[in-house]
Protein backbone atom coordinates (compact mmCIF):
# COMPACT_ATOMS: atom_id res chain seq x y z
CA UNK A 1 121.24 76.57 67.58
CA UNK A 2 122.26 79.32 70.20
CA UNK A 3 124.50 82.02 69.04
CA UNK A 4 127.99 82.58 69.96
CA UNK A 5 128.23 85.68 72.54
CA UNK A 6 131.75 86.51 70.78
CA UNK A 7 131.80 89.30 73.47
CA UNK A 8 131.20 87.09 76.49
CA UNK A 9 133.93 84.77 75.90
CA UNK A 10 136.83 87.40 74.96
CA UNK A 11 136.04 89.16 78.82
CA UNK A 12 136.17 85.90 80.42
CA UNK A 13 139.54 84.90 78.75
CA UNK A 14 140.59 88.25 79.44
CA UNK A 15 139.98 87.81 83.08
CA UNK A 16 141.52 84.60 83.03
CA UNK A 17 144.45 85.47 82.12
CA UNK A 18 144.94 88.79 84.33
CA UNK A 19 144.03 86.48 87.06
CA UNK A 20 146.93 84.22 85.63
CA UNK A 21 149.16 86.89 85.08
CA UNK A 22 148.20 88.42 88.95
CA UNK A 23 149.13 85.09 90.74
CA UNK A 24 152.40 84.33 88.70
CA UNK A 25 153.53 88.05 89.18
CA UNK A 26 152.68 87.35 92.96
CA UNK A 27 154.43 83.94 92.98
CA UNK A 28 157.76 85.74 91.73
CA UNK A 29 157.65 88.81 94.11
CA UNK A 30 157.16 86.03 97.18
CA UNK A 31 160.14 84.09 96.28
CA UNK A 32 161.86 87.28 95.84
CA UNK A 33 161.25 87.78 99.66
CA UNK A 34 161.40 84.59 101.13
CA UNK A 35 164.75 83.68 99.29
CA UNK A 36 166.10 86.91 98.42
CA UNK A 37 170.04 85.65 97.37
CA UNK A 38 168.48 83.09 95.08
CA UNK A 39 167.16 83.25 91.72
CA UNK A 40 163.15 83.27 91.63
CA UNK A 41 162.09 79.78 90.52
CA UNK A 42 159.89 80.20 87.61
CA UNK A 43 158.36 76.81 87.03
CA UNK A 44 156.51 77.55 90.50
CA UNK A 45 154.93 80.72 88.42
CA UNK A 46 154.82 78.58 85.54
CA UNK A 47 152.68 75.73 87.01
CA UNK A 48 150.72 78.26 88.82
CA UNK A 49 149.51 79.68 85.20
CA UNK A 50 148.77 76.24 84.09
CA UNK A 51 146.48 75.50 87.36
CA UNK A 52 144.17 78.36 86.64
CA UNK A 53 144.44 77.95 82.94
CA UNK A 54 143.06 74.26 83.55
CA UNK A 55 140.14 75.51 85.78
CA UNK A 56 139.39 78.39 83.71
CA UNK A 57 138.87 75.28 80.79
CA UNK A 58 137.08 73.26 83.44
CA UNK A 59 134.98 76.25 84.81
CA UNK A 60 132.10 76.13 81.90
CA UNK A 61 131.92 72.36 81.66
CA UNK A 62 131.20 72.20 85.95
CA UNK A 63 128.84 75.25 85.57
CA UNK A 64 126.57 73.23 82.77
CA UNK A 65 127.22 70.09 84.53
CA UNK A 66 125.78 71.86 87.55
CA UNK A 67 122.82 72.70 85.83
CA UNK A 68 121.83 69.39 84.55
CA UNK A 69 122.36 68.74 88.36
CA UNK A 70 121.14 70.75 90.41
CA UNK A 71 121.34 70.44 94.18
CA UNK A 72 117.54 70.91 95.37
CA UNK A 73 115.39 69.36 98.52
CA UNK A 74 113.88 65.89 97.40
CA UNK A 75 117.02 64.81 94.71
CA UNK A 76 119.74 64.33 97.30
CA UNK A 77 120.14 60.54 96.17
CA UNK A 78 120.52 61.39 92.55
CA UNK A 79 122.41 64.70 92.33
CA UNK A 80 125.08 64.10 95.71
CA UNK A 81 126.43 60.76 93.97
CA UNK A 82 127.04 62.26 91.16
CA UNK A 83 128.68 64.91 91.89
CA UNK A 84 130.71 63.13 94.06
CA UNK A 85 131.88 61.29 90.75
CA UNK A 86 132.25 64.62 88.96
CA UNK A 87 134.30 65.63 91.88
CA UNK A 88 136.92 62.77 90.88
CA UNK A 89 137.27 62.97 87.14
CA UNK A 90 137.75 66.79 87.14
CA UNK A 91 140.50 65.90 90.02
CA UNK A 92 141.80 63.57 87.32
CA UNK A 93 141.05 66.23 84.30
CA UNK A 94 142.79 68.81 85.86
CA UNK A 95 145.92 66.48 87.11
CA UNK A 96 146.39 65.29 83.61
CA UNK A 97 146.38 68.86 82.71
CA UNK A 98 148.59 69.98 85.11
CA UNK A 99 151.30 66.71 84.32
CA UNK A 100 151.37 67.80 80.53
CA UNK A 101 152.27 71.10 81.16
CA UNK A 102 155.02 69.83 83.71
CA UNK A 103 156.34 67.77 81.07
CA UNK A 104 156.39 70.47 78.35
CA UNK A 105 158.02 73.04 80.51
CA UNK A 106 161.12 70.33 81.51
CA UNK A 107 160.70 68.99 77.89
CA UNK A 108 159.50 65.81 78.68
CA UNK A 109 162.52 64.92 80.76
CA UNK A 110 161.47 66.47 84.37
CA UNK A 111 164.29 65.76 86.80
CA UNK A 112 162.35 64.64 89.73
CA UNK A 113 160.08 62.04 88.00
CA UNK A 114 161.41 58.80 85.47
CA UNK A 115 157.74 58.91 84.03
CA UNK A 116 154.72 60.86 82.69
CA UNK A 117 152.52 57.72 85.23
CA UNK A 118 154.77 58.30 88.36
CA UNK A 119 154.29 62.07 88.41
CA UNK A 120 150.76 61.98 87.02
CA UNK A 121 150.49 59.48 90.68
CA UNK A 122 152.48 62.52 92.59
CA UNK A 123 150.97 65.33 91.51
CA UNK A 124 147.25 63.39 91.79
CA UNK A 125 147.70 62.60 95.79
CA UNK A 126 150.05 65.86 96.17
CA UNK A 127 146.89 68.21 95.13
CA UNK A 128 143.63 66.31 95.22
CA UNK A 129 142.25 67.52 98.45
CA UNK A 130 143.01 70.96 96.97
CA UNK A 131 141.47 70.45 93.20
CA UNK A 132 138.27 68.30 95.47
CA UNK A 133 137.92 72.06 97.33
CA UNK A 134 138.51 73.73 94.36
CA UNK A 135 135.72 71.68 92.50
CA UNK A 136 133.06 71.83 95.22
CA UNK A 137 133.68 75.92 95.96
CA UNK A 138 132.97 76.50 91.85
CA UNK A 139 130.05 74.59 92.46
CA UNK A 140 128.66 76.20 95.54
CA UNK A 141 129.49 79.63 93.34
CA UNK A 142 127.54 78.27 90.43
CA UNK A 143 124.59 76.77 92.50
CA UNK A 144 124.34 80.33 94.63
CA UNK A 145 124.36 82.17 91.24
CA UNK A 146 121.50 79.93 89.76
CA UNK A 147 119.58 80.18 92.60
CA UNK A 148 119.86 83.81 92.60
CA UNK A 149 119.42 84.13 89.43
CA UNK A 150 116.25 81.77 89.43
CA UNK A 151 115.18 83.69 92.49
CA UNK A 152 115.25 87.36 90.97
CA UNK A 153 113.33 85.74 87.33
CA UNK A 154 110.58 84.40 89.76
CA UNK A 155 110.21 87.64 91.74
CA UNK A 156 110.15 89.62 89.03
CA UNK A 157 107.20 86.87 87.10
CA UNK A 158 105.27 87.31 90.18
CA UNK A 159 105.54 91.33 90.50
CA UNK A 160 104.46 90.96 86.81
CA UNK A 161 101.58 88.89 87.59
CA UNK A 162 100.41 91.31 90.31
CA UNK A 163 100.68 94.51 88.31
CA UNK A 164 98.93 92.77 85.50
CA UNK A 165 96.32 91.34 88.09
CA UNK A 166 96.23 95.05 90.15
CA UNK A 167 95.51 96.48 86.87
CA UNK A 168 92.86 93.92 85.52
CA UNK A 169 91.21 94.86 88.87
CA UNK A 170 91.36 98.55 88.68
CA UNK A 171 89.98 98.54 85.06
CA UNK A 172 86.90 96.22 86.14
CA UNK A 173 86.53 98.60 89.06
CA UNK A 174 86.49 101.65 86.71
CA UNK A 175 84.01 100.29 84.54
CA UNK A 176 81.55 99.74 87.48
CA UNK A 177 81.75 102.96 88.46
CA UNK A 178 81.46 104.52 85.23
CA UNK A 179 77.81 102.64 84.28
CA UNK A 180 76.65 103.58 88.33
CA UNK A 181 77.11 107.25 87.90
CA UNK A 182 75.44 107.65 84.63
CA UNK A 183 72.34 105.64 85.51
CA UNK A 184 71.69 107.97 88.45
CA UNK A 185 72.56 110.92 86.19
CA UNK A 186 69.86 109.72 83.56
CA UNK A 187 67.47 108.81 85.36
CA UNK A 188 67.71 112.55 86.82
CA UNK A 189 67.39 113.36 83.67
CA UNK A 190 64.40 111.30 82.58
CA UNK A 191 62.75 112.74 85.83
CA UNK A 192 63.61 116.46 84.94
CA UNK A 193 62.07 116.15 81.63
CA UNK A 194 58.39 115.94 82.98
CA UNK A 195 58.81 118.66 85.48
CA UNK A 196 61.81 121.52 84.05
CA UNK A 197 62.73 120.61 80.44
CA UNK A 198 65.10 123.99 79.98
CA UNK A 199 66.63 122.33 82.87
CA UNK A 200 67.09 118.65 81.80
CA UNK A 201 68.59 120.41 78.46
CA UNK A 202 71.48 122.16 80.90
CA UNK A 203 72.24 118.81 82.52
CA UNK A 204 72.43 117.11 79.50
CA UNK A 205 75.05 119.68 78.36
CA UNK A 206 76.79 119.43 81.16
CA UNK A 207 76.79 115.88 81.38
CA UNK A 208 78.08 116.12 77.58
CA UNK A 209 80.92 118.77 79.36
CA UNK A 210 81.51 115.61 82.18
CA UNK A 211 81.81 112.50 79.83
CA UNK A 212 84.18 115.05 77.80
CA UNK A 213 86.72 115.34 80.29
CA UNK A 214 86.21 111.92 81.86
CA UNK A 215 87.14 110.52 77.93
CA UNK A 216 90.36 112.43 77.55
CA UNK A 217 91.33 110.37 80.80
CA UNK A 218 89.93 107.35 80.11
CA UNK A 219 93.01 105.30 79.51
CA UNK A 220 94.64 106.86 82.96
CA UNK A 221 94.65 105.19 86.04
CA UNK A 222 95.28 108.10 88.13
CA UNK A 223 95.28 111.76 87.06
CA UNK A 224 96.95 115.09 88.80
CA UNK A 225 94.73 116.53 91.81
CA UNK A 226 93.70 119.65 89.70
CA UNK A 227 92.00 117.44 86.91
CA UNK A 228 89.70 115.44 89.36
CA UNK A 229 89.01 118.62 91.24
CA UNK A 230 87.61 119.68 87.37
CA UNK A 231 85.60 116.32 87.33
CA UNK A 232 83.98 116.73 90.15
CA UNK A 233 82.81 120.46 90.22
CA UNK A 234 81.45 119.62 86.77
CA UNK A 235 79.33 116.88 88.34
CA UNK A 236 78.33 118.76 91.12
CA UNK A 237 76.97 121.34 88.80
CA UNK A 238 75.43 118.58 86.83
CA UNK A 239 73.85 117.63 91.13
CA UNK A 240 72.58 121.09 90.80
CA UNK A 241 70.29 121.59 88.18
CA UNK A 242 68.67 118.62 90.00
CA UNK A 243 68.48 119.96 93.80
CA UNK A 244 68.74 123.58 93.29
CA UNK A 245 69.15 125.64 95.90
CA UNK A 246 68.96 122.55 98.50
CA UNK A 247 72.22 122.01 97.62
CA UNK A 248 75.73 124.17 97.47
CA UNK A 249 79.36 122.86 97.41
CA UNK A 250 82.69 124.43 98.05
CA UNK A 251 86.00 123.39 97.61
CA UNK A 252 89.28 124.17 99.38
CA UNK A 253 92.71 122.84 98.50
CA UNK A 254 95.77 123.86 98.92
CA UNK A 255 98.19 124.69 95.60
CA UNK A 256 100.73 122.26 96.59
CA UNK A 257 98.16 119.73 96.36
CA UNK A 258 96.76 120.42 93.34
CA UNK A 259 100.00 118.93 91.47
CA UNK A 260 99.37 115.71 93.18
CA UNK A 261 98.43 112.64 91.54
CA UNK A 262 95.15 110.75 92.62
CA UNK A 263 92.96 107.80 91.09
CA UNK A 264 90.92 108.65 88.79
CA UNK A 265 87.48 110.11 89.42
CA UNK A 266 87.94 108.72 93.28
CA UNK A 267 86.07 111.53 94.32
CA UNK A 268 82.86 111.15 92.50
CA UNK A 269 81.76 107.99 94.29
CA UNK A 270 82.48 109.86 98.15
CA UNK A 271 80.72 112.75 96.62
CA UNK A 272 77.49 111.29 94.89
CA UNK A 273 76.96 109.14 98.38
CA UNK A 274 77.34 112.68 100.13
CA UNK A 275 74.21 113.44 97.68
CA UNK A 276 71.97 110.46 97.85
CA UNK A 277 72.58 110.04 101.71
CA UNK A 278 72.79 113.05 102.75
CA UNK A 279 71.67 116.09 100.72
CA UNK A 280 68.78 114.06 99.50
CA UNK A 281 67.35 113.22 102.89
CA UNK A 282 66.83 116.23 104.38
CA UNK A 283 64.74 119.49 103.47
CA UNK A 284 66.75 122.52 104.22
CA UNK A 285 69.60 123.28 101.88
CA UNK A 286 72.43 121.00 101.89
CA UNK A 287 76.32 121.71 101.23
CA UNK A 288 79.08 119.07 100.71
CA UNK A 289 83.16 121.15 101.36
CA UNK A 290 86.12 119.27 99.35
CA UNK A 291 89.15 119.81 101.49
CA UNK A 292 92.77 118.96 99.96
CA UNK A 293 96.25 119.63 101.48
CA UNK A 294 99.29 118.03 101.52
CA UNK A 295 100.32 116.23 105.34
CA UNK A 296 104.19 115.77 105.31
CA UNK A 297 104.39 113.12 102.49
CA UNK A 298 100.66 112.48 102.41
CA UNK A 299 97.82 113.60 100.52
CA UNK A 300 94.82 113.95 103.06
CA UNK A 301 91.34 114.55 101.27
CA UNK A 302 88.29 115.27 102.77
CA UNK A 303 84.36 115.31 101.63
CA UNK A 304 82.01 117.24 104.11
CA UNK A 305 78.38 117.23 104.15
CA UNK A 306 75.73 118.17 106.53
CA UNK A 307 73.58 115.42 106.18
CA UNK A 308 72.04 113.22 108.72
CA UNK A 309 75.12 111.17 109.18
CA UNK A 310 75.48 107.80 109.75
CA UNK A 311 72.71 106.26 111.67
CA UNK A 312 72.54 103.90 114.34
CA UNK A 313 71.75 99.95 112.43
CA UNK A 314 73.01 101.98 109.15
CA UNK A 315 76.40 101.04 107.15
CA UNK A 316 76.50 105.17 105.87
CA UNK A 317 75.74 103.92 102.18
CA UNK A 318 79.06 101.92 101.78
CA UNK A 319 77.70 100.73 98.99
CA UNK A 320 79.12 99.78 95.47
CA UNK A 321 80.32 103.09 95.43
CA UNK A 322 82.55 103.44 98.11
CA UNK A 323 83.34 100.02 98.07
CA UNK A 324 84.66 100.01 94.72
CA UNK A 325 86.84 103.64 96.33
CA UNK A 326 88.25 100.87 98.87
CA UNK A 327 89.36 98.02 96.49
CA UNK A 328 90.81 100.65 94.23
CA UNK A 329 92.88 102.32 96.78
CA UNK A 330 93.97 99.03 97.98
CA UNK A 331 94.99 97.70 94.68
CA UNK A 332 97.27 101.04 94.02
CA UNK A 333 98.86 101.61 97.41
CA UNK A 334 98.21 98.82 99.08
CA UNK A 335 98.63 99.08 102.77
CA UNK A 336 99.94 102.90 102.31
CA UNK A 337 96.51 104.20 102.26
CA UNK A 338 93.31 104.89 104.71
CA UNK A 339 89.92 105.60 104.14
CA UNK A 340 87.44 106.13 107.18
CA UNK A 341 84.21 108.19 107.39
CA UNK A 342 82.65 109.53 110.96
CA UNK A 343 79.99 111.64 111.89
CA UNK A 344 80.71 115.25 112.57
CA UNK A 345 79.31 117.93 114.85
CA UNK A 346 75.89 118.81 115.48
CA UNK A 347 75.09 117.50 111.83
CA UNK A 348 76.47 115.71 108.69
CA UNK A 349 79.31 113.14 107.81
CA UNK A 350 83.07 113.77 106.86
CA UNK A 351 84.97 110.88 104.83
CA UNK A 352 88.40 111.39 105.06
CA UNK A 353 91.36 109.93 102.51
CA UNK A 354 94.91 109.93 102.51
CA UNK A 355 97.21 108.28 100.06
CA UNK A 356 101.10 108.88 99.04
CA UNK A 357 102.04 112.28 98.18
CA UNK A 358 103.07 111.61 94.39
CA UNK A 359 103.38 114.31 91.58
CA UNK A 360 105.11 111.83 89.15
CA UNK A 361 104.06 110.61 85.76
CA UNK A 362 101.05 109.16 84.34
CA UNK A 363 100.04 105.41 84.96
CA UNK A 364 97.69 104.13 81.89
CA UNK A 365 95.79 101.18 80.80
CA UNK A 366 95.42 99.82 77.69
């Protein structure tokens, strides 16, 4: 059984009757003007009360008839028919109305009428092209409303169903990436042990430092600038141990930028393919340059190395890793977003990133 919304009702009766009270206060100040030597007649002001009075009684019973109704594509023949009937007996509804109160204002001996049936016929053909508009405008209110209504429900189910969706994707995402970066760091690992064992035991700790900051994050989807900038000289150190002096890193980012919010650990996957094809490939000593500044309202990162490059026949290594970079960006900003990587001069490859400029609060996952 529905409850009673006690509340609801009093501010509709309340408007009611200030609408009642607004038209019979304007129906008393006209006659005052039009016929100012004569007394203002108040059974127009009277009958005026009783007309919205009626409809305001009338107004619920359309709006749920409406809705057992409704006027959509494909139910023309059912819905138009009956309405049309509707139309009549609320004509009659409201006429009856309308007759009592005329009778109880004159009590029951009106002057112009000799009975309740011969001014129930007047007033009927006197006002039903009026009370037919009246009918059909509450019900084009009440249709517009539902639709609206049933409009701004569906919009917001869908926008539900696409952040749920976005963030089922973005999870599944994360937990590819997280499995691809510790394979290749163990199996570094497990190849360090047979040839520098003091220095497998520093990229084990430092792996322990990574995984560490990575699990205080793990529920985020997107963490402040400054944090991933953490992440990723901790896995560049972790790179290190590994190539030694073949490879050095710098970073340079601007202190605005640092505030900024960016995916989580979307970095790590530009960075390891700046590794495995590019530092790895080539004997002298490599070097991979984070860049980060803020472009108007734009965050614009970039990951430098001085690699081979991309290679004629050769994708660059948009692998898993990059492609997972892709979907994720997609899935947060959509079509606000760009990722593109090109080959820089005389040597090496520069992927550049730009995303919204946001320093707001944390998005998680459960």
């Amino acid at each position: 059984m529905r409850k009673i919304k006690w509340r609801q009702i009093i501010s509709y009766v309340g408007i009611c009757l200030a609408i009642a009270f607004f038209f019979s206060v304007l129906v008393y100040f006209a006659q005052s003007q039009l016929r100012p030597h004569q007394p203002p007649n108040l059974t127009l002001a009277f009958l005026w009360q009783a007309i919205i009075y009626c409809w305001a009684i009338l107004f619920p019973v359309i709006r749920r008839f409406a809705g057992h109704f409704r006027i959509e594509r494909g139910n023309w023949v059912r819905t138009v028919p009956a309405h049309l009937v509707a139309a009549v007996s609320f004509v009659v509804a409201h006429t009856l109305f309308y007759t009592v109160c005329y009778y109880l204002y004159h009590g029951f001996s009106p002057p112009e009428y000799k009975s309740f049936s011969e001014a129930f016929r007047h007033l009927f053909f006197s006002n039903w092209l009026l009370d037919t508009s009246s009918y059909f405008a509450i019900l084009s209110t009440v249709t517009a409303y539902d639709y609206s209504r049933r409009f701004q429900s569906e919009k917001l189910k869908t926008s539900e169903l696409k952040a749920a969706l976005a963030d089922s994707q973005l999870s599944a995402l994360k937990m590819q990436l997280h499995p691809h970066f510790l394979f290749n760091t163990l199996n570094s690992i497990s190849t360090l042990l047979h040839e520098d064992v003091m220095a497998a035991d520093e990229m084990i700790a430092r792996l322990g430092d990574f995984l560490r900051l990575t699990l205080e994050n793990s529920g985020e989807q997107t963490v402040s600038l400054a944090e991933e900038i953490k992440f990723i000289n901790s896995y560049l150190e972790i790179e290190s141990i590994r190539f030694g002096d073949r490879l050095a890193f710098d970073s340079e980012v601007g202190a605005e930028a640092l505030r900024a919010r960016v995916p989580n650990l979307i970095l790590q996957p530009i960075v390891e393919n700046a590794i495995r094809h590019g530092i790895s490939r080539q004997i002298r000593p490599g070097k991979i340059s984070i860049r980060a500044r803020r472009a108007g309202n734009k965050l614009r990162l970039e990951v430098e190395d001085n690699g081979p490059g991309v290679q004629n026949g050769t994708n660059g290594g948009f692998g898993i890793g990059l492609a997972n970079t892709r979907a994720r960006l997609f899935n947060l900003y959509g079509d606000d977003q760009q990722l593109e990587m090109a080959n820089v001069d005389p040597q090496g490859l520069i992927v550049r990133m730009e995303i919204p400029f946001d320093t707001g609060g944390k998005t998680t996952t459960q």
